[in-house]
N, C-alpha and C. Protein backbone atom coordinates (compact mmCIF):
# COMPACT_ATOMS: atom_id res chain seq x y z
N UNK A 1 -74.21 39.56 92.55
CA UNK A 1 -75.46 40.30 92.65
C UNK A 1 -76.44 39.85 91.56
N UNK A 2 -76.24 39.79 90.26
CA UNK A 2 -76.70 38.98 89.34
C UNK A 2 -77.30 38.28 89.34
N UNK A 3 -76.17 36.83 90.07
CA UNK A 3 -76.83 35.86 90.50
C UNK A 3 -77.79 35.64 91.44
N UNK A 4 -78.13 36.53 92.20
CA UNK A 4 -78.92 36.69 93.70
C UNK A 4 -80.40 36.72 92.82
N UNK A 5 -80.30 37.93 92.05
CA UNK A 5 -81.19 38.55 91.36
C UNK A 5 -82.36 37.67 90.38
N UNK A 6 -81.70 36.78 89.67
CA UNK A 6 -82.11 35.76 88.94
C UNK A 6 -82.52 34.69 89.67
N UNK A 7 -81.52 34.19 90.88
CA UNK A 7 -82.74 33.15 91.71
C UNK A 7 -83.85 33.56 92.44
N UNK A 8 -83.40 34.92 92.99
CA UNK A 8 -85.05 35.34 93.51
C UNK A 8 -86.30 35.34 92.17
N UNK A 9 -85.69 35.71 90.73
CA UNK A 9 -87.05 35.36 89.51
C UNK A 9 -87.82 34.51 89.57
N UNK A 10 -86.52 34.06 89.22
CA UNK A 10 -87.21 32.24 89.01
C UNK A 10 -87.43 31.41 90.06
N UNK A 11 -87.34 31.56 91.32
CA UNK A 11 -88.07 31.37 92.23
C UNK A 11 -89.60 31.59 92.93
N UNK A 12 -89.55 33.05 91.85
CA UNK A 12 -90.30 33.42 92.39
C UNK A 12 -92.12 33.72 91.28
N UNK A 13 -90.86 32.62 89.85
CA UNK A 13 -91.64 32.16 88.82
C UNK A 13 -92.03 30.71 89.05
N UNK A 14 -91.46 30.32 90.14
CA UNK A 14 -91.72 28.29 90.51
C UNK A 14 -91.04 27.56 89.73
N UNK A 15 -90.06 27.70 89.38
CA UNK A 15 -88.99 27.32 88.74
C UNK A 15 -87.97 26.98 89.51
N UNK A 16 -87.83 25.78 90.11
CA UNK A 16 -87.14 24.85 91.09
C UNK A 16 -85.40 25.42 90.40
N UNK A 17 -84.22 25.78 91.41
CA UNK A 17 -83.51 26.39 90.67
C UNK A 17 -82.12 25.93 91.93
N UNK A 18 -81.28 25.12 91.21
CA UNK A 18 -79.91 24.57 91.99
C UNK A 18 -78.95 25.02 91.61
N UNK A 19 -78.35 26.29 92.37
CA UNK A 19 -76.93 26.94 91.94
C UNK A 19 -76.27 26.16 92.25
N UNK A 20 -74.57 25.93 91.58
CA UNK A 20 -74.06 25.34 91.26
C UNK A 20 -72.68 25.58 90.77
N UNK A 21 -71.31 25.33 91.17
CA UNK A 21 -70.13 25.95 90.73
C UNK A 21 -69.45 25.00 90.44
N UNK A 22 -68.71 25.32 88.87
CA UNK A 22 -68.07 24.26 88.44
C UNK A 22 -66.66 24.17 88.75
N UNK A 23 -66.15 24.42 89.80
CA UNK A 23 -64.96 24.23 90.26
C UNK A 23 -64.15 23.67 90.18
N UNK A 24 -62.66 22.91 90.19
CA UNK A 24 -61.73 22.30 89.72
C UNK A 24 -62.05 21.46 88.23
N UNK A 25 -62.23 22.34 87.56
CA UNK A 25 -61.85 22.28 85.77
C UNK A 25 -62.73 21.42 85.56
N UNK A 26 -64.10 20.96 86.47
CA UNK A 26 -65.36 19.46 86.09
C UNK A 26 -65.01 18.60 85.99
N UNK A 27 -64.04 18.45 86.77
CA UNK A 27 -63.27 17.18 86.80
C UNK A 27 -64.42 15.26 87.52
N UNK A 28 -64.61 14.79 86.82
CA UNK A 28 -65.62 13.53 87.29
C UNK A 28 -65.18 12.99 88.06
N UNK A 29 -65.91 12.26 88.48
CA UNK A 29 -65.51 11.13 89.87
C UNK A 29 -64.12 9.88 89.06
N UNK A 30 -64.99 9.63 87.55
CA UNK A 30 -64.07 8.78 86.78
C UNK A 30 -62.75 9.39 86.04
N UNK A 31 -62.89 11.00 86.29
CA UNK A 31 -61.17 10.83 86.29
C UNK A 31 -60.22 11.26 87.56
N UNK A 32 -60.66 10.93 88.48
CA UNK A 32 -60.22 10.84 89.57
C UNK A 32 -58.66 9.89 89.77
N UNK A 33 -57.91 10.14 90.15
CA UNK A 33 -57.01 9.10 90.60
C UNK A 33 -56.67 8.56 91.77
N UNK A 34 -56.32 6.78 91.56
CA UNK A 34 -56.28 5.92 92.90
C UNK A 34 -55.93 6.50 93.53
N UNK A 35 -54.78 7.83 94.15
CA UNK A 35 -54.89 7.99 95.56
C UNK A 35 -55.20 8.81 96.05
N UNK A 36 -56.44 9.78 95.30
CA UNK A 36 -57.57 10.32 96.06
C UNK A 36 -58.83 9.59 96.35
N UNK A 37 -59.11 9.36 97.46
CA UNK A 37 -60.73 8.66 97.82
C UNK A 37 -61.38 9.92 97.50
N UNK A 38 -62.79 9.25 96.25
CA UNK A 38 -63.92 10.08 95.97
C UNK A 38 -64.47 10.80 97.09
N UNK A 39 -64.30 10.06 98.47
CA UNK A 39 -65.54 11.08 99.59
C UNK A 39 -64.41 12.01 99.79
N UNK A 40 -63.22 12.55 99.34
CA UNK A 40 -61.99 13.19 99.74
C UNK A 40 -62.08 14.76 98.70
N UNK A 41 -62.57 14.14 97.62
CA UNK A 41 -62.92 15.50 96.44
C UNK A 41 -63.75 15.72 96.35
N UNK A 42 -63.42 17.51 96.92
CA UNK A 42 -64.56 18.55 96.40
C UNK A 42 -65.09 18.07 95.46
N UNK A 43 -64.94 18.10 94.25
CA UNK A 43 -65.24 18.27 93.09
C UNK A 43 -66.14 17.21 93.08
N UNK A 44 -65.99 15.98 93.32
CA UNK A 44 -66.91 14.62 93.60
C UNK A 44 -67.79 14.85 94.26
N UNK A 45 -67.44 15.28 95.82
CA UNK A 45 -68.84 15.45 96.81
C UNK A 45 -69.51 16.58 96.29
N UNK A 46 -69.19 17.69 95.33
CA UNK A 46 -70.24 18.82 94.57
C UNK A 46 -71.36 18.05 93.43
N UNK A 47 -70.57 17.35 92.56
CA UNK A 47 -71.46 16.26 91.28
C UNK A 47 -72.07 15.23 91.96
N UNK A 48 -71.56 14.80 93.24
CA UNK A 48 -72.70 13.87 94.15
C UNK A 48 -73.65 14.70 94.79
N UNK A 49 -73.38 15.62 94.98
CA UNK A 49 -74.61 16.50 95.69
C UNK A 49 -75.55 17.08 94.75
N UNK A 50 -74.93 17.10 93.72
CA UNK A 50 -76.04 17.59 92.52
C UNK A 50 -76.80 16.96 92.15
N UNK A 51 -76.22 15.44 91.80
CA UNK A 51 -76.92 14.58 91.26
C UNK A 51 -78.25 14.05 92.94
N UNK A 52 -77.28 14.09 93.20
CA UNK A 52 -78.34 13.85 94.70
C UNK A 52 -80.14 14.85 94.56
N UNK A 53 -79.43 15.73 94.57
CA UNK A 53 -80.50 16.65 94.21
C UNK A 53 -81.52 16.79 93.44
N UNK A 54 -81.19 16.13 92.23
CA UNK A 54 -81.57 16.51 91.09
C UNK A 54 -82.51 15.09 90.82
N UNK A 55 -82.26 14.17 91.79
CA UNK A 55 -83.08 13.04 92.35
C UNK A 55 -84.53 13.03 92.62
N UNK A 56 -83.93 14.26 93.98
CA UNK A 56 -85.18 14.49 94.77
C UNK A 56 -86.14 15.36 94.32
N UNK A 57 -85.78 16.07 93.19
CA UNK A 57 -87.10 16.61 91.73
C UNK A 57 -87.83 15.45 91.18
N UNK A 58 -87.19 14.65 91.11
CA UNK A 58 -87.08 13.52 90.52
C UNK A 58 -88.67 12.57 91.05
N UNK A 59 -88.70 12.23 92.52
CA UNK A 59 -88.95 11.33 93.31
C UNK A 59 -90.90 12.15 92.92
N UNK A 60 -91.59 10.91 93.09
CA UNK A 60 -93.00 11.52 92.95
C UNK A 60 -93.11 11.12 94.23
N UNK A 61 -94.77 12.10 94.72
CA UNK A 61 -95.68 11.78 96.39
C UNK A 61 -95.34 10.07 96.49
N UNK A 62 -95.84 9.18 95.31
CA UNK A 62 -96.34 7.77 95.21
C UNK A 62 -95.15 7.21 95.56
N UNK A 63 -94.20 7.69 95.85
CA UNK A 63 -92.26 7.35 95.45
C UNK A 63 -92.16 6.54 94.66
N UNK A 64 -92.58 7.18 92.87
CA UNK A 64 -91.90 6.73 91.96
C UNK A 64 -91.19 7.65 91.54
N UNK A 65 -90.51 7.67 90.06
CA UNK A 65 -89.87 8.56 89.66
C UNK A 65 -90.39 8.99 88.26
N UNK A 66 -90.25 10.40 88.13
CA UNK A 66 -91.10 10.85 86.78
C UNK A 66 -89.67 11.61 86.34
N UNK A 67 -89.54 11.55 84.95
CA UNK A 67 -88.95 12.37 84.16
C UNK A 67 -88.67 13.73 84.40
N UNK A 68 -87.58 14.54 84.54
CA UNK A 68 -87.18 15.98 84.43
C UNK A 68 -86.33 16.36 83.69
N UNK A 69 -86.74 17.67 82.90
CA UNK A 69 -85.64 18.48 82.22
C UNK A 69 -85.06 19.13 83.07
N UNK A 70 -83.58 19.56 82.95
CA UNK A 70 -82.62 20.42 83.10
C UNK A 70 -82.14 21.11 82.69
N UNK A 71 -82.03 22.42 82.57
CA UNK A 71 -81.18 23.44 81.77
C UNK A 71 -79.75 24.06 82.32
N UNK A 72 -79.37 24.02 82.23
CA UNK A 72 -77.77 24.50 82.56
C UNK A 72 -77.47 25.54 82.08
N UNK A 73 -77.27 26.86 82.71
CA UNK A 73 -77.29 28.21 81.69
C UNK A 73 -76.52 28.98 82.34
N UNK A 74 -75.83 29.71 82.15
CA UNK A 74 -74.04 30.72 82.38
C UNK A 74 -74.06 31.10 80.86
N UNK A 75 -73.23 32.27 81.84
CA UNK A 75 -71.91 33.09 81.43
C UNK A 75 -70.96 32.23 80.40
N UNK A 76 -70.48 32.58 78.91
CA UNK A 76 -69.84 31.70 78.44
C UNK A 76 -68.15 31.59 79.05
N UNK A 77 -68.07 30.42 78.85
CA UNK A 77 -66.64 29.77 79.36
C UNK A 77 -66.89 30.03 81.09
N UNK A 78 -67.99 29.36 81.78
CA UNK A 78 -67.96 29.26 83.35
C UNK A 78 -68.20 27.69 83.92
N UNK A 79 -68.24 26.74 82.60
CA UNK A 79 -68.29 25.50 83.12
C UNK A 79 -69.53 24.54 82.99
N UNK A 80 -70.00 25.10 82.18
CA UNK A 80 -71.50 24.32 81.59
C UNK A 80 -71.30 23.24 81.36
N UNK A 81 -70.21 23.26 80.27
CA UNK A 81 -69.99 21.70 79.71
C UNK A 81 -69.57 20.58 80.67
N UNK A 82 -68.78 21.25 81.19
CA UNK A 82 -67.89 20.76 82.26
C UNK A 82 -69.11 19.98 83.57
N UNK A 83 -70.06 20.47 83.73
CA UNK A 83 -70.60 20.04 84.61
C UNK A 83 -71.39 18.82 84.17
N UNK A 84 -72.01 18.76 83.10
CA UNK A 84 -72.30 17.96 82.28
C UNK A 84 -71.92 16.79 82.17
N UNK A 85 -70.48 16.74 81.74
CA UNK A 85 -69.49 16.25 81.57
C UNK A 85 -68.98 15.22 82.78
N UNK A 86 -69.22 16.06 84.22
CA UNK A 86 -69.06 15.38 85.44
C UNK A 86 -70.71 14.49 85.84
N UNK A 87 -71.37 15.23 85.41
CA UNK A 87 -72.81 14.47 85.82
C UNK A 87 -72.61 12.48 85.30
N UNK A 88 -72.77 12.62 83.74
CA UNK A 88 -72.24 11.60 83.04
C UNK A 88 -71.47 10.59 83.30
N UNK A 89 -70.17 11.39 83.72
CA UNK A 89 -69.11 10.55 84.21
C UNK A 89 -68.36 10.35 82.97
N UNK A 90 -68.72 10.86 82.05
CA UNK A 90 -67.77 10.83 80.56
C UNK A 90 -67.73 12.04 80.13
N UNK A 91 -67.17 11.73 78.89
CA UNK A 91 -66.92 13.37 78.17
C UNK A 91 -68.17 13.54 76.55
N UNK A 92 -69.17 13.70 76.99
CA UNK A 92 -70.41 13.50 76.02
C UNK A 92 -70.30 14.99 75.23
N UNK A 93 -69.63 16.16 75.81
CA UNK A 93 -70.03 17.47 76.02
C UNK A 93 -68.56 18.02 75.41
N UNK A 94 -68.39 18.69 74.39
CA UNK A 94 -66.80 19.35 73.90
C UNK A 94 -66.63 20.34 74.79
N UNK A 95 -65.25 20.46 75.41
CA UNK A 95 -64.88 22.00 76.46
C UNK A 95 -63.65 22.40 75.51
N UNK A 96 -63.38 23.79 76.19
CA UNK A 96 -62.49 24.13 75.53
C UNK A 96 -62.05 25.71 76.38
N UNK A 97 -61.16 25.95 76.14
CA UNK A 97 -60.80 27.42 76.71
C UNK A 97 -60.97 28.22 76.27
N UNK A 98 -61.79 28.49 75.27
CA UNK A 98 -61.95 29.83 74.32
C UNK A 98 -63.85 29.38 74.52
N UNK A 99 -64.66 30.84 74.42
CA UNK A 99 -65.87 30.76 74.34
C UNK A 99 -66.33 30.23 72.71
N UNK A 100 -67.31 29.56 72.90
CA UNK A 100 -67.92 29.15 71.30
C UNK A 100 -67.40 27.56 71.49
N UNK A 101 -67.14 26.93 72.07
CA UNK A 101 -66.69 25.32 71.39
C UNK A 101 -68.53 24.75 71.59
N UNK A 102 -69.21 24.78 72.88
CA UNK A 102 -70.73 24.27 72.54
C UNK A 102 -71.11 25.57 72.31
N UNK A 103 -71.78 25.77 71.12
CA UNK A 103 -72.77 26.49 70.82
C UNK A 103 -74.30 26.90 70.56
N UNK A 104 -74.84 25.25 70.77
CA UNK A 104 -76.26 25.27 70.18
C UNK A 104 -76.63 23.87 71.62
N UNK A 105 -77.89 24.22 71.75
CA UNK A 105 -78.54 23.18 72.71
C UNK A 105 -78.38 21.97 72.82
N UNK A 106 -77.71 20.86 73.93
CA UNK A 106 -77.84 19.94 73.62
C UNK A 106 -78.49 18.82 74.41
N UNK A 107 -78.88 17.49 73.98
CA UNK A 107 -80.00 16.97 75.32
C UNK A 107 -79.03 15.63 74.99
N UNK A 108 -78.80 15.46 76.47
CA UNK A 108 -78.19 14.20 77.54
C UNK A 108 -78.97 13.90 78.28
N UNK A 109 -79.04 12.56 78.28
CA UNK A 109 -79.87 11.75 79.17
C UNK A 109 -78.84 10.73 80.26
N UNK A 110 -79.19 11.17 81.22
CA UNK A 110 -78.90 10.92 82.75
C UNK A 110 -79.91 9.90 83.54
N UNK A 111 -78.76 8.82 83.82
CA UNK A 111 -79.30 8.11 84.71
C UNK A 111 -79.14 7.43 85.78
């Protein structure tokens, strides 16, 4: 309900807004193993669909591409880092099972 609540805001502040669930522990495409095919994991086709997405903010009228920020914001310990983490394809981002391991803002650049 929460969540319902907050995308109708900021939607309804024009604030372009991609929910998003970090499901099987943010696991990346690169730690995937040989005998799962990537088009086979959730978890892959979710960080390909994001990134997909997060494109098409991306794309100008002229079809070039202009710069965008992203904010990533939850509930602590729901997978922030973790998603991050899968965007990348590395581990740029500390996780941990206890709340508090990221604590302060941080900027990754995605490409």
């Amino acid at each position: 309900e929460n969540i319902l609540k907050w995308l109708e805001y900021l939607r309804v502040e024009g604030i372009p807004v991609v929910p998003f669930c970090a499901a099987g522990g943010g696991k990346s495409a690169a730690q995937e193993t040989s005998s799962t095919k990537s088009h086979e994991d959730p978890t892959h086709r979710c960080v390909h669909n994001l990134f997909e997405t997060l494109r098409q903010f991306q794309r100008t009228e002229a079809g070039g591409r202009k710069r965008i920020t992203v904010g990533i914001v939850g509930f602590p310990n729901v997978g922030k880092s973790s998603i991050i983490n899968a965007l990348k394809r590395e581990r740029v981002v500390g996780v941990g099972n206890t709340p508090g391991v990221t604590t302060s803002a941080q900027e990754i650049h995605l490409q």
